[in-house]
N, C-alpha and C. Protein backbone atom coordinates (compact mmCIF):
# COMPACT_ATOMS: atom_id res chain seq x y z
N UNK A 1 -1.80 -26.23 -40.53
CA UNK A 1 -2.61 -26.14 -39.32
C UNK A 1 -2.16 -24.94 -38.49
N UNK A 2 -3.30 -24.59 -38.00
CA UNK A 2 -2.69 -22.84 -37.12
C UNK A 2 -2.00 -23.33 -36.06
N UNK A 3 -1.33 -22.28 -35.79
CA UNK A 3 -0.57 -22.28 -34.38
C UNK A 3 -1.35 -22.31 -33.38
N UNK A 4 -1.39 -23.51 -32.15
CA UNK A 4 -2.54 -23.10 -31.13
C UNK A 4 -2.01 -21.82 -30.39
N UNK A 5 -2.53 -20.97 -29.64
CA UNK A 5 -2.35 -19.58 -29.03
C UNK A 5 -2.95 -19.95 -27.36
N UNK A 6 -1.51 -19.91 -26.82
CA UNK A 6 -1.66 -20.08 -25.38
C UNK A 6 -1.86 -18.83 -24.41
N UNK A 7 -2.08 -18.88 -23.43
CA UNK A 7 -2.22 -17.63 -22.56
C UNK A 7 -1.02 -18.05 -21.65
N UNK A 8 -0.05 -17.63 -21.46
CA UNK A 8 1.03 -17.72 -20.93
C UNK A 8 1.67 -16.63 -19.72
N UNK A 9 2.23 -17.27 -19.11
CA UNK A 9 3.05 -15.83 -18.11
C UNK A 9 4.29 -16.87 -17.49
N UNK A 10 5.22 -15.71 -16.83
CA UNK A 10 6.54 -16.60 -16.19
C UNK A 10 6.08 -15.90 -14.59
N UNK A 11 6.72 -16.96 -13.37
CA UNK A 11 6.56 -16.71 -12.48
C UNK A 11 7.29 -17.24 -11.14
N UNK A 12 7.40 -17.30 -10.37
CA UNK A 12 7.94 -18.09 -9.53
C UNK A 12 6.98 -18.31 -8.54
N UNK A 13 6.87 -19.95 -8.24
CA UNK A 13 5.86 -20.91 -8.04
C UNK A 13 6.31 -20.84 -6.72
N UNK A 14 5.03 -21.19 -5.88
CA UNK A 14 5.31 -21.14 -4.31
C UNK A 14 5.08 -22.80 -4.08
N UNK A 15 6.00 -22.55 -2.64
CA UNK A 15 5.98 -24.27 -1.71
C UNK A 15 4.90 -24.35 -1.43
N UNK A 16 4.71 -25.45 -0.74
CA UNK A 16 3.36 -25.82 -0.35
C UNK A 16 2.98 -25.30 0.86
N UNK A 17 4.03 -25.43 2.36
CA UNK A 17 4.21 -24.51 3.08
C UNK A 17 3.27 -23.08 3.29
N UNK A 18 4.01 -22.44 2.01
CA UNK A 18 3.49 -21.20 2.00
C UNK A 18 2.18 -20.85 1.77
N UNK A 19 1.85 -21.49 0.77
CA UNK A 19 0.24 -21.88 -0.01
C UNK A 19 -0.63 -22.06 1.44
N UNK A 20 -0.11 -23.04 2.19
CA UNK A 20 -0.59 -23.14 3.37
C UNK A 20 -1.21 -21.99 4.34
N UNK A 21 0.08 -21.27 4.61
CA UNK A 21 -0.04 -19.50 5.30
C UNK A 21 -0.89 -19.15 4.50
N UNK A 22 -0.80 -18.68 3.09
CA UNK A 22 -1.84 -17.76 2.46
C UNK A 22 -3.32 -17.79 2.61
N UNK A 23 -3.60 -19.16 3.14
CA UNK A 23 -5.01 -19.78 2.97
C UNK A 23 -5.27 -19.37 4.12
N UNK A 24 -4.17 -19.57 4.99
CA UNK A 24 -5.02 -19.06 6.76
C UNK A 24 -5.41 -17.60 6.73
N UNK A 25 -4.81 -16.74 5.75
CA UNK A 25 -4.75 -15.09 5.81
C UNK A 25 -6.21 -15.24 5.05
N UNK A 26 -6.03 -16.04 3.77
CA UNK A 26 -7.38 -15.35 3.10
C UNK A 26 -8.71 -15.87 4.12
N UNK A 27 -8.64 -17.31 4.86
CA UNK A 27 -10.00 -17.68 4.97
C UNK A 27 -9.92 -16.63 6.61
N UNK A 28 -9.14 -15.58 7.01
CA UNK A 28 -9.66 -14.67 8.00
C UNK A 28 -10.33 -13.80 7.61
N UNK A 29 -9.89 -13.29 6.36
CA UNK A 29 -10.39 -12.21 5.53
C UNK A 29 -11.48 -12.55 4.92
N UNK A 30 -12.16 -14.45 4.48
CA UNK A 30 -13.15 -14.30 4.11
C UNK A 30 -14.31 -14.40 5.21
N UNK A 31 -14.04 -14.50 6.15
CA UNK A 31 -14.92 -14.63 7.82
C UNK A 31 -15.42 -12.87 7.43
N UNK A 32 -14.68 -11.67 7.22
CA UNK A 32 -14.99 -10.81 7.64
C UNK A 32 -15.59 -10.05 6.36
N UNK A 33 -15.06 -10.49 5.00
CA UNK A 33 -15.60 -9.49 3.87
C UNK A 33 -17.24 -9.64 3.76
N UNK A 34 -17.82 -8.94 3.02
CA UNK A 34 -19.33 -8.96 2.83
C UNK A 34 -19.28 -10.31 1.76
N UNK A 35 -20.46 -10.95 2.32
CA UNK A 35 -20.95 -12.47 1.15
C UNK A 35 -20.68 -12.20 -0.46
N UNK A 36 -19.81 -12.78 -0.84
CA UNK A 36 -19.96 -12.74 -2.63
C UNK A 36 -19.09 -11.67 -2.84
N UNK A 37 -18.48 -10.91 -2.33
CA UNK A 37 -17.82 -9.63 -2.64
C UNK A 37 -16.70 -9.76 -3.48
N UNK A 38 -15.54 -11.52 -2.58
CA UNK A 38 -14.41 -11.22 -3.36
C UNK A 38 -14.51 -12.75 -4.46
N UNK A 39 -13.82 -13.02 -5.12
CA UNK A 39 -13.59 -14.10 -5.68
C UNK A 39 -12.35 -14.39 -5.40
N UNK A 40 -11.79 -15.11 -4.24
CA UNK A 40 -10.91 -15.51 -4.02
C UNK A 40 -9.91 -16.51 -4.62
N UNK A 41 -8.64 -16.94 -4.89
CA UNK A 41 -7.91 -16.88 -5.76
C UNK A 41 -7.50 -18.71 -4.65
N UNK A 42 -7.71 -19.71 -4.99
CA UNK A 42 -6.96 -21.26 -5.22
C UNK A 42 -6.10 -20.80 -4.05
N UNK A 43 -5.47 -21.25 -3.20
CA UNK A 43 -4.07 -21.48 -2.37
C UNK A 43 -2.98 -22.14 -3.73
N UNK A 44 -3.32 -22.79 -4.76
CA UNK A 44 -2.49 -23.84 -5.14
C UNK A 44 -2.06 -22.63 -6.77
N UNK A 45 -3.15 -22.03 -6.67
CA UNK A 45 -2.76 -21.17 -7.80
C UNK A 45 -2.37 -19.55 -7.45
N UNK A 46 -1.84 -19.48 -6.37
CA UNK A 46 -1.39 -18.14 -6.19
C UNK A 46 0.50 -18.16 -6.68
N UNK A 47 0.82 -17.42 -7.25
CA UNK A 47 2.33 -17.58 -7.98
C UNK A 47 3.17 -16.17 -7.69
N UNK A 48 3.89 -15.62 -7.33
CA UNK A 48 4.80 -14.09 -7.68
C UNK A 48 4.87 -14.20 -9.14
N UNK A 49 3.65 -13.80 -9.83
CA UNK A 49 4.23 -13.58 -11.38
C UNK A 49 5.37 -12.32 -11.66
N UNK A 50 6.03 -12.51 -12.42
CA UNK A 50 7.49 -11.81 -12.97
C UNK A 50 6.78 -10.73 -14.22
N UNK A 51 6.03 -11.83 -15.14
CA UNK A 51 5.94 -10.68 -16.23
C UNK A 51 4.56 -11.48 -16.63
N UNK A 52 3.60 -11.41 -17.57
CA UNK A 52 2.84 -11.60 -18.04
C UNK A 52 2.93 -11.50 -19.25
N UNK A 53 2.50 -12.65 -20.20
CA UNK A 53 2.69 -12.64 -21.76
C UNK A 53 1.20 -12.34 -22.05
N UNK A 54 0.34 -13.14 -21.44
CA UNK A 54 -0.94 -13.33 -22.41
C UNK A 54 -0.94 -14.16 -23.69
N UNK A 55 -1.74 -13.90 -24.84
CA UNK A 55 -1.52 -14.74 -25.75
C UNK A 55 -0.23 -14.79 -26.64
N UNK A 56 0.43 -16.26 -26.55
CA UNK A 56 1.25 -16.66 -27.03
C UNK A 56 1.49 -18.30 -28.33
N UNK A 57 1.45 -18.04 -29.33
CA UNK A 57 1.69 -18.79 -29.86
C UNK A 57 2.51 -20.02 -29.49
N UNK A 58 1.60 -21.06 -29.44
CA UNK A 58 2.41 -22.43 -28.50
C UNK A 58 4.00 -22.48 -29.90
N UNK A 59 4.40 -22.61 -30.95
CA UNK A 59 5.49 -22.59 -31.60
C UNK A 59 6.37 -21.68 -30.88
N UNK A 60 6.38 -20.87 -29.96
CA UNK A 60 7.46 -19.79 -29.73
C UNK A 60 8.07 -20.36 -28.72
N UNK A 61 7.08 -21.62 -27.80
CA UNK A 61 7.42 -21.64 -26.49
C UNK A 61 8.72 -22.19 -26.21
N UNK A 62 10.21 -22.67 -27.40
CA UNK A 62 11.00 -22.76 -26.85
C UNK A 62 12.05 -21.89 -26.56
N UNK A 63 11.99 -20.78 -28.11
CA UNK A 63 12.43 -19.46 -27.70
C UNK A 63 12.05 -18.42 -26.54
N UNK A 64 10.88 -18.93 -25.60
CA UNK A 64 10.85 -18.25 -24.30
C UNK A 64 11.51 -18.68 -23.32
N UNK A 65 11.85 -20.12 -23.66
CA UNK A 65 12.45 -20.85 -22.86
C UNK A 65 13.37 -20.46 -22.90
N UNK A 66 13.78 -20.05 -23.77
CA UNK A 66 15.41 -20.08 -23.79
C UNK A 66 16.04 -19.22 -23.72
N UNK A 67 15.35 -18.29 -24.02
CA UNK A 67 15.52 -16.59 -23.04
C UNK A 67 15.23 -16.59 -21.53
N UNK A 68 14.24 -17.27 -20.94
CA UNK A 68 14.09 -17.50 -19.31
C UNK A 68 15.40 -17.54 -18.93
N UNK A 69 15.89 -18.81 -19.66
CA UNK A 69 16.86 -19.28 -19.35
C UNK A 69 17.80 -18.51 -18.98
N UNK A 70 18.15 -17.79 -19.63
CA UNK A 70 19.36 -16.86 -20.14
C UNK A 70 19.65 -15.43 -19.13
N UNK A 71 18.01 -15.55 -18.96
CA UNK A 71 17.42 -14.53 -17.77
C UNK A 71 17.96 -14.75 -16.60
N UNK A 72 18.04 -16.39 -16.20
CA UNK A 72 18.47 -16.75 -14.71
C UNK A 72 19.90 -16.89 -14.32
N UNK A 73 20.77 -16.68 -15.67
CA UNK A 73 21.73 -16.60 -15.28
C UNK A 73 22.55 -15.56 -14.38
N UNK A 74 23.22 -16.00 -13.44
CA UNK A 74 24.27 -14.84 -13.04
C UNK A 74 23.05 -14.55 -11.55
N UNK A 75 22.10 -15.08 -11.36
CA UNK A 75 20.87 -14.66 -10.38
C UNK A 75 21.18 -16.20 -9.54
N UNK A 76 21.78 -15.84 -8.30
CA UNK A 76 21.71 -17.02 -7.30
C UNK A 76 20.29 -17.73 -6.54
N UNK A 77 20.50 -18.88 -6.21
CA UNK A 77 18.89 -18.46 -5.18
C UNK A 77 19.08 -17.47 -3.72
N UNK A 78 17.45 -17.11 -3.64
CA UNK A 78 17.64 -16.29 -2.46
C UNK A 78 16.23 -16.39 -1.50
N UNK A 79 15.74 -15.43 -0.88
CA UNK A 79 14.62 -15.72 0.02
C UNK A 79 13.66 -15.02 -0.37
N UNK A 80 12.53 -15.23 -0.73
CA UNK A 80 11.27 -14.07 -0.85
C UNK A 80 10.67 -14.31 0.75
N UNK A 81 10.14 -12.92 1.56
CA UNK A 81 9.76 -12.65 2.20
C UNK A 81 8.49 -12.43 2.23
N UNK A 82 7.60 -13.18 2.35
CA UNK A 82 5.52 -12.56 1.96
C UNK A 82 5.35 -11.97 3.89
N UNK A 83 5.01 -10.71 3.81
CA UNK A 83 4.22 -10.03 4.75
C UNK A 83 3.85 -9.05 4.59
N UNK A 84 2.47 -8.45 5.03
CA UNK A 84 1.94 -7.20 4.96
C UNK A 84 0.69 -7.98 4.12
N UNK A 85 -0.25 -6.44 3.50
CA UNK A 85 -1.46 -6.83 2.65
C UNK A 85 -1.65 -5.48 2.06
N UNK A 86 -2.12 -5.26 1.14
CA UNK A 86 -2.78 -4.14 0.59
C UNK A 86 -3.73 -4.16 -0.39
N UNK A 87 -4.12 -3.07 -1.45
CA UNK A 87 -5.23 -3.59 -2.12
C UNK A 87 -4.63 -2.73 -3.67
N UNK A 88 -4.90 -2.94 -4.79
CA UNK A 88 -4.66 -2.54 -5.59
C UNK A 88 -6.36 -2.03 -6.45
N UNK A 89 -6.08 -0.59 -6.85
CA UNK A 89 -5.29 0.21 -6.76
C UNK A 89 -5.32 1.24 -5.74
N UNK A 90 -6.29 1.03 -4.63
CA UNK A 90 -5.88 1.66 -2.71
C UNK A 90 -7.32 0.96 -2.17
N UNK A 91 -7.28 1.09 -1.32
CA UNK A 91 -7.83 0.97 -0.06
C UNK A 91 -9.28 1.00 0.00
N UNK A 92 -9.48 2.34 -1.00
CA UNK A 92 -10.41 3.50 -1.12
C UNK A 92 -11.31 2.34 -2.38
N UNK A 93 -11.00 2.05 -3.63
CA UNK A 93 -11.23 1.47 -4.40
C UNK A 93 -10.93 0.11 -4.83
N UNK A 94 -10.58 -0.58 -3.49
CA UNK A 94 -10.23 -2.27 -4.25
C UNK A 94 -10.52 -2.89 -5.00
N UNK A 95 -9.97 -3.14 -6.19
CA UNK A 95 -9.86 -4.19 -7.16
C UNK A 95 -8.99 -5.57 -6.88
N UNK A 96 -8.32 -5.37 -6.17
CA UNK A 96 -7.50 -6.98 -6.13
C UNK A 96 -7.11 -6.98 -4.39
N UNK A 97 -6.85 -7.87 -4.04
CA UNK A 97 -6.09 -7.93 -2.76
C UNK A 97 -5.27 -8.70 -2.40
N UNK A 98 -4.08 -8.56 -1.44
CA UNK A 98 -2.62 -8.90 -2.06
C UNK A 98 -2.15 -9.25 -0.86
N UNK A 99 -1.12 -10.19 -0.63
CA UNK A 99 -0.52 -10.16 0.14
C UNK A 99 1.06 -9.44 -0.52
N UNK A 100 1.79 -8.70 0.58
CA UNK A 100 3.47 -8.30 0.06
C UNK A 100 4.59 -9.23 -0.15
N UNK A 101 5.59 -9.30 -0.83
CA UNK A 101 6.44 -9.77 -0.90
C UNK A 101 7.96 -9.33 -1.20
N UNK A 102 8.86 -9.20 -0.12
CA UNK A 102 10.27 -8.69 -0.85
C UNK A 102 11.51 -9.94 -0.35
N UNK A 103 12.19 -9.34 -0.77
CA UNK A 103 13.54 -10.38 -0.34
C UNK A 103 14.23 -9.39 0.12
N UNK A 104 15.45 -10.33 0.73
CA UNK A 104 16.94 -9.73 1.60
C UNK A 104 17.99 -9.05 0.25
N UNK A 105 18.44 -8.28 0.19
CA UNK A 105 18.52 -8.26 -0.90
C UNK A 105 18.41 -7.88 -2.60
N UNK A 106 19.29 -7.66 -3.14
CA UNK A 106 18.75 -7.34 -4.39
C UNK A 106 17.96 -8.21 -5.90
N UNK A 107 18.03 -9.55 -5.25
CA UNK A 107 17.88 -10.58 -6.14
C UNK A 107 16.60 -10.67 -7.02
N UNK A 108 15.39 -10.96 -5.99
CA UNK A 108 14.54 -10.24 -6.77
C UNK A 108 13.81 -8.98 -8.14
N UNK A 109 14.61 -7.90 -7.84
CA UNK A 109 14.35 -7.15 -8.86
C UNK A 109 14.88 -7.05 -9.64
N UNK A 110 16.31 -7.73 -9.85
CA UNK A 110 17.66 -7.73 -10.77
C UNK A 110 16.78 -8.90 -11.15
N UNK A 111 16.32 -10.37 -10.81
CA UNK A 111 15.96 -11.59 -11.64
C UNK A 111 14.50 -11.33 -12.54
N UNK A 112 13.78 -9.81 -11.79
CA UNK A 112 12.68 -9.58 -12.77
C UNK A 112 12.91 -8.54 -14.07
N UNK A 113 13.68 -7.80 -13.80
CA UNK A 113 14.71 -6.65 -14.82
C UNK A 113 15.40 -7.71 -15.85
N UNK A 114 15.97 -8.93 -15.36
CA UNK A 114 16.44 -10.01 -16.33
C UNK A 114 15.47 -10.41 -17.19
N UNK A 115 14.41 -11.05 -16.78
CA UNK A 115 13.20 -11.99 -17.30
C UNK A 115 12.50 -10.56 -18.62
N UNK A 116 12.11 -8.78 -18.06
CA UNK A 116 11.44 -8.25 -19.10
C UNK A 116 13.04 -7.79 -20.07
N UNK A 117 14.01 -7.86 -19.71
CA UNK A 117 15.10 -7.61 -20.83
C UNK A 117 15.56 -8.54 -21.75
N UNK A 118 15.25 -9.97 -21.47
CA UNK A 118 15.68 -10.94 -22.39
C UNK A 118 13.93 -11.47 -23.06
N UNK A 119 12.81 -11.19 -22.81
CA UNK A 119 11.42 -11.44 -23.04
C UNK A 119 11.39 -10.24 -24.39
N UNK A 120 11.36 -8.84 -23.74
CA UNK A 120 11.37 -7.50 -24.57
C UNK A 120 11.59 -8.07 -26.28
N UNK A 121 13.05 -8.45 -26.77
CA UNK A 121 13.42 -8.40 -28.13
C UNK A 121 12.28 -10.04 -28.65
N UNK A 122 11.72 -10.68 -27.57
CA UNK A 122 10.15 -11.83 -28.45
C UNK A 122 9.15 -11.11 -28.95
N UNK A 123 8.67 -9.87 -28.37
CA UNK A 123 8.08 -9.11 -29.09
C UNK A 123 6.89 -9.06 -27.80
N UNK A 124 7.67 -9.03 -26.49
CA UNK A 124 6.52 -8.62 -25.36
C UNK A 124 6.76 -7.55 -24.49
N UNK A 125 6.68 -6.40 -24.78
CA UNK A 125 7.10 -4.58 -24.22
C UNK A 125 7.37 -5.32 -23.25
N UNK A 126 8.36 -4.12 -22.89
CA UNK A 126 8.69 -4.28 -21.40
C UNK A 126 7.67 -3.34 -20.82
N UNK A 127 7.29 -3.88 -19.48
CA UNK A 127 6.42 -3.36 -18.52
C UNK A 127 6.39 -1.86 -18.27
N UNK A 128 5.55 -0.71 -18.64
CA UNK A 128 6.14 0.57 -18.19
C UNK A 128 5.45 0.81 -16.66
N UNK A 129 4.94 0.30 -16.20
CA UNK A 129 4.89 0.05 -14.54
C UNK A 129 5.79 -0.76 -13.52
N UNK A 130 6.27 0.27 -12.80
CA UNK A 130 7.12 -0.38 -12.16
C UNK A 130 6.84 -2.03 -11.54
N UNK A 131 7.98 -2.71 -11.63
CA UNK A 131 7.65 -3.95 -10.77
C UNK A 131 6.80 -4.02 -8.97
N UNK A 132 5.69 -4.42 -8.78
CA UNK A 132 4.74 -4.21 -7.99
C UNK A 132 4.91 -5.69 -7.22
N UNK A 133 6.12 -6.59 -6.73
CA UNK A 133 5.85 -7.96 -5.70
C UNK A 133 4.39 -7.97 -5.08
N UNK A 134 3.59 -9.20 -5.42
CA UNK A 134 2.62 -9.33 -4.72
C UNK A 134 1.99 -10.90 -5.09
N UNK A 135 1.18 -11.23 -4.26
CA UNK A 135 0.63 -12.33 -4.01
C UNK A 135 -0.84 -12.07 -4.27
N UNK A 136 -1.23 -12.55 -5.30
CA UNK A 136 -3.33 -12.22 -5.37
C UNK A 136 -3.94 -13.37 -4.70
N UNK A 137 -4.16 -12.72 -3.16
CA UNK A 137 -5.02 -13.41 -2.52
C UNK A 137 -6.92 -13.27 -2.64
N UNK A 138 -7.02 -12.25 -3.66
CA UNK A 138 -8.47 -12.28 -3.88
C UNK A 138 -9.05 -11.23 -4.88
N UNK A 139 -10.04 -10.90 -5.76
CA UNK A 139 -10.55 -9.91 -6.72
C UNK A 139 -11.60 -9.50 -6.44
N UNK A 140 -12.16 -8.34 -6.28
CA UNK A 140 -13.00 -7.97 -5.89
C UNK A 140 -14.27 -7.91 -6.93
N UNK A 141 -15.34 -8.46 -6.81
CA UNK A 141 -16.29 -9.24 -7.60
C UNK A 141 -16.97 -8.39 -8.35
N UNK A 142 -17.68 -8.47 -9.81
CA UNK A 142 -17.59 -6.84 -10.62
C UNK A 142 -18.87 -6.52 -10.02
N UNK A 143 -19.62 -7.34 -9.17
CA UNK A 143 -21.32 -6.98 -9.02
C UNK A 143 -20.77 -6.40 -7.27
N UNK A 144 -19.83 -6.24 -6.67
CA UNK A 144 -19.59 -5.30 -5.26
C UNK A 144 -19.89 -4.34 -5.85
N UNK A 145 -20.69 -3.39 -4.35
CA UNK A 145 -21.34 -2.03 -4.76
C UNK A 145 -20.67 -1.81 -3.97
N UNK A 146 -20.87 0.18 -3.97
CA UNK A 146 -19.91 1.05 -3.01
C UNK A 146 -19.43 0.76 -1.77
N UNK A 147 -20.56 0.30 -1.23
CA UNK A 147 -20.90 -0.46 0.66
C UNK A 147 -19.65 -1.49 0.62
N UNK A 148 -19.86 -2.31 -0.14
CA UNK A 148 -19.05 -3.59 0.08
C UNK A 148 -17.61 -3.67 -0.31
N UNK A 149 -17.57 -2.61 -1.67
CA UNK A 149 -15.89 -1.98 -1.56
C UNK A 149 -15.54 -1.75 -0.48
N UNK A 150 -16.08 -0.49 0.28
CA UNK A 150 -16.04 0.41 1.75
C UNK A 150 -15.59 -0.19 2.46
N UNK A 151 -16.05 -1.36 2.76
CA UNK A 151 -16.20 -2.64 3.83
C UNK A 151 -14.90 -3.24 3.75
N UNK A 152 -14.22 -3.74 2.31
CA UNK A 152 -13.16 -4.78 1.94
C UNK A 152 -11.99 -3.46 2.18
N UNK A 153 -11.96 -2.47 1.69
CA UNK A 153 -11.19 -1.42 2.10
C UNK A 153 -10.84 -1.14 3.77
N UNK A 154 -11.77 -0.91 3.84
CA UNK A 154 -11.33 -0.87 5.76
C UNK A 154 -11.20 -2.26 6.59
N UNK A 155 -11.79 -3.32 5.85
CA UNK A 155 -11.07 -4.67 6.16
C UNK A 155 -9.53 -4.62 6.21
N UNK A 156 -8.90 -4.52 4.79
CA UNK A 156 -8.07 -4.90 4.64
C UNK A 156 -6.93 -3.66 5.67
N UNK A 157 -7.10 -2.65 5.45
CA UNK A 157 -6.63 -1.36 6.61
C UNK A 157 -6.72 -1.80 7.91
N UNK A 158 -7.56 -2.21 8.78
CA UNK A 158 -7.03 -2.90 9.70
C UNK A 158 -6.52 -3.91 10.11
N UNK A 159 -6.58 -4.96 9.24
CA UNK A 159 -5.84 -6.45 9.33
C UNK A 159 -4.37 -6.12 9.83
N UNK A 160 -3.90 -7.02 10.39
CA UNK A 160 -2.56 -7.03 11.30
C UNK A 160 -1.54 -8.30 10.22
N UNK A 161 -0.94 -7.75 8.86
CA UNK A 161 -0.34 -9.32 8.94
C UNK A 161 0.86 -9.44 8.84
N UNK A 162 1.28 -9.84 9.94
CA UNK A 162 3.37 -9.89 10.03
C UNK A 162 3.12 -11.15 9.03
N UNK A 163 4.63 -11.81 9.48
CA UNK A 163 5.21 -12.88 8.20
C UNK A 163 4.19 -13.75 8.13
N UNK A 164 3.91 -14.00 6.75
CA UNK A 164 3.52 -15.14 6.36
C UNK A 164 4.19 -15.96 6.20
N UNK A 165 5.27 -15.71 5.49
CA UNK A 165 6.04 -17.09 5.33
C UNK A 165 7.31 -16.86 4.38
N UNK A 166 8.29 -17.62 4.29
CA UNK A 166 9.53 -17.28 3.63
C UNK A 166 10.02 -18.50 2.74
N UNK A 167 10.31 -18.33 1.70
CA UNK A 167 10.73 -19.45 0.97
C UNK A 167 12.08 -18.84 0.06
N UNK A 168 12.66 -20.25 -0.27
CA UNK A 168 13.87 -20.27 -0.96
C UNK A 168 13.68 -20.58 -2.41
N UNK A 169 14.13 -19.01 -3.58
CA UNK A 169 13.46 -19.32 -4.74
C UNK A 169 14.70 -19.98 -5.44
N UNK A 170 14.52 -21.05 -6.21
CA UNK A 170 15.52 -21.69 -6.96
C UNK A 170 15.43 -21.49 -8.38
N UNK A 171 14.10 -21.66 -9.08
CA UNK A 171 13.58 -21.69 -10.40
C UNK A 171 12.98 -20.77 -10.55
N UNK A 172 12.30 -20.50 -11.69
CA UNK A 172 11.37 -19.51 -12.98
C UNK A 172 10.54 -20.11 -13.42
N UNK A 173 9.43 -20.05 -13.41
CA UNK A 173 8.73 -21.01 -14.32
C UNK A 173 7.76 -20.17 -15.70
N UNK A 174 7.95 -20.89 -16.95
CA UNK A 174 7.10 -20.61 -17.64
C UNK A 174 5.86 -21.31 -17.69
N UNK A 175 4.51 -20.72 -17.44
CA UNK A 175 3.23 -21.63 -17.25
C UNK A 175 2.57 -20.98 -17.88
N UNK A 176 1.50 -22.02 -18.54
CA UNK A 176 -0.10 -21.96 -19.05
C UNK A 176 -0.95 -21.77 -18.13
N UNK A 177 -1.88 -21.34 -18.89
CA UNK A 177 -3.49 -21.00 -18.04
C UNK A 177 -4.47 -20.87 -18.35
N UNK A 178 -4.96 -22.31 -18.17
CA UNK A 178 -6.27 -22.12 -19.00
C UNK A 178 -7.46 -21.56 -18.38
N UNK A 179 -8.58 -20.99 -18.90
CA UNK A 179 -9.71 -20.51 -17.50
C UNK A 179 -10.78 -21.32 -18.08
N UNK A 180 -11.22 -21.83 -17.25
CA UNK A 180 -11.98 -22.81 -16.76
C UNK A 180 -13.51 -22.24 -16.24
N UNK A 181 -14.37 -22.52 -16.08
CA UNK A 181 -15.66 -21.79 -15.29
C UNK A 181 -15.52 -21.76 -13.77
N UNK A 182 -14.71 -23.12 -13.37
CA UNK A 182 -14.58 -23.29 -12.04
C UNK A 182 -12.78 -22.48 -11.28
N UNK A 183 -12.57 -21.71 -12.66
CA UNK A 183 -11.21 -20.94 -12.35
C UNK A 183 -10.00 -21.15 -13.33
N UNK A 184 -8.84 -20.28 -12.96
CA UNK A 184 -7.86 -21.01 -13.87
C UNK A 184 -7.36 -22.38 -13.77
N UNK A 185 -6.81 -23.27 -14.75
CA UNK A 185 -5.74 -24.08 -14.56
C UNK A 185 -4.64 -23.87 -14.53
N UNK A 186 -3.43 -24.00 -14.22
CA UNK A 186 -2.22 -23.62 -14.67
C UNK A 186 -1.07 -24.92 -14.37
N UNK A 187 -0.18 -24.71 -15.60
CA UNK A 187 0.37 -25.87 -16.16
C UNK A 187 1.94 -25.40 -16.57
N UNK A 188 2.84 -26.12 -15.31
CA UNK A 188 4.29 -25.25 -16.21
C UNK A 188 4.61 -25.95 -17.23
N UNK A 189 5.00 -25.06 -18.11
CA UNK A 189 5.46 -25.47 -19.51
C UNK A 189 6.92 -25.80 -19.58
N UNK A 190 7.72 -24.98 -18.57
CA UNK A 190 9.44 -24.97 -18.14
C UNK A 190 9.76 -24.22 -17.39
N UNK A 191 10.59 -24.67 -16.26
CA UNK A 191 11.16 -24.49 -15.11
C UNK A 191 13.01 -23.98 -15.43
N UNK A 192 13.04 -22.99 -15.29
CA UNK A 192 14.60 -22.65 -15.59
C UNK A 192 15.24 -22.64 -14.08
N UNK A 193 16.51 -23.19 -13.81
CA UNK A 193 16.90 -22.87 -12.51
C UNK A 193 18.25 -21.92 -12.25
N UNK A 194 18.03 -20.96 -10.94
CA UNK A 194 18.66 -19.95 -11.02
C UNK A 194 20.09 -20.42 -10.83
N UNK A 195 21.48 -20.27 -10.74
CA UNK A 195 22.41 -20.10 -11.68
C UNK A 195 23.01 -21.22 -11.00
N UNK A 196 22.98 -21.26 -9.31
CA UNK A 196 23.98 -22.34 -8.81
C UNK A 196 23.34 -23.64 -8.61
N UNK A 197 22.10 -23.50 -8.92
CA UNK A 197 21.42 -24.81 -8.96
C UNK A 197 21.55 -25.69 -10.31
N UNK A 198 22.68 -25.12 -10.95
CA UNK A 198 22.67 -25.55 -11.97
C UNK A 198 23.84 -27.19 -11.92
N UNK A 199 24.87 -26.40 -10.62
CA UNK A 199 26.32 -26.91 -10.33
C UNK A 199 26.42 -28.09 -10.03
């Protein structure tokens, strides 16, 4: 029997808290974008993804595990910071829209440099774009015309957004995702925890 083939990524999963903030940012932003423009992204499914697999053979999933794993070692918990917004790839041309995210700290980019160096030798390149922290609070819909880019662009350029919100990351998660008509699902497969949560 074939291997089923999952769509997979690792990430670190937000509180509920926060999910909370994000929803107040997007439903300001959807008061102001043009009707239908963005396809806005779940509160419950917004994640800091780390790396992205895509399709993955469900047989591998304990050797990812177990490299996650291996990933979180020596990485304490620490704070991710979500504030600011921008648009990928500018202002001028939005395709996605984001809230920011950094930490105090070096923890963050050392625990995502971990996750594509122990992932790399499964047979998933390491990323040649730099690591980009962000939150997808929305996609910009493929039927927006110039006007309504224009519009979500200088939306998002003047929006004002200090902190959203701050959380304490402990775990990694490896999750599924299935897409659905009514959106993704997503389903962790394994939760690795960072080094002193282990104690």
């Amino acid at each position: 029997m074939p291997d089923p083939i999952l769509r997979t990524f690792i990430a670190i999963e937000l509180d509920e808290p926060l999910r909370v903030a994000l929803a107040t940012v997007q439903n300001r932003f959807k008061r102001q974008a043009p009707p239908g423009s963005v396809r806005w992204v779940a509160p419950e499914g917004i994640h800091l993804t780390l790396k992205f697999l895509g399709d993955t053979p469900a047989g591998r999933a304990a050797e990812i595990a177990a490299a996650l794993a291996r990933a979180c070692e020596g990485v304490p918990p620490f704070e991710l910071i979500v504030e600011g917004r921008g648009c990928f790839p500018n202002t001028r041309r939005p395709r996605v829209i984001w809230a920011a995210v950094r930490s105090n700290g070096p923890w963050l980019a050392k625990l995502q440099a971990a996750v594509e160096r122990y992932i790399a030798p499964l047979g998933w390149p390491t990323e040649e774009r730099s690591f980009s922290p962000h939150l997808t609070l929305g996609r910009v819909a493929r039927g927006a015309g110039p006007a309504a880019e224009a519009a979500l662009g200088q939306m998002v350029e003047r929006a004002v957004v200090e902190q959203i919100g701050v959380q304490r990351v402990t775990a990694v998660s490896f999750i599924k995702s299935d897409l659905r008509p009514a959106g993704a699902v997503y389903t962790t497969l394994v939760s690795a925890p960072l080094e002193d949560e282990m104690a």
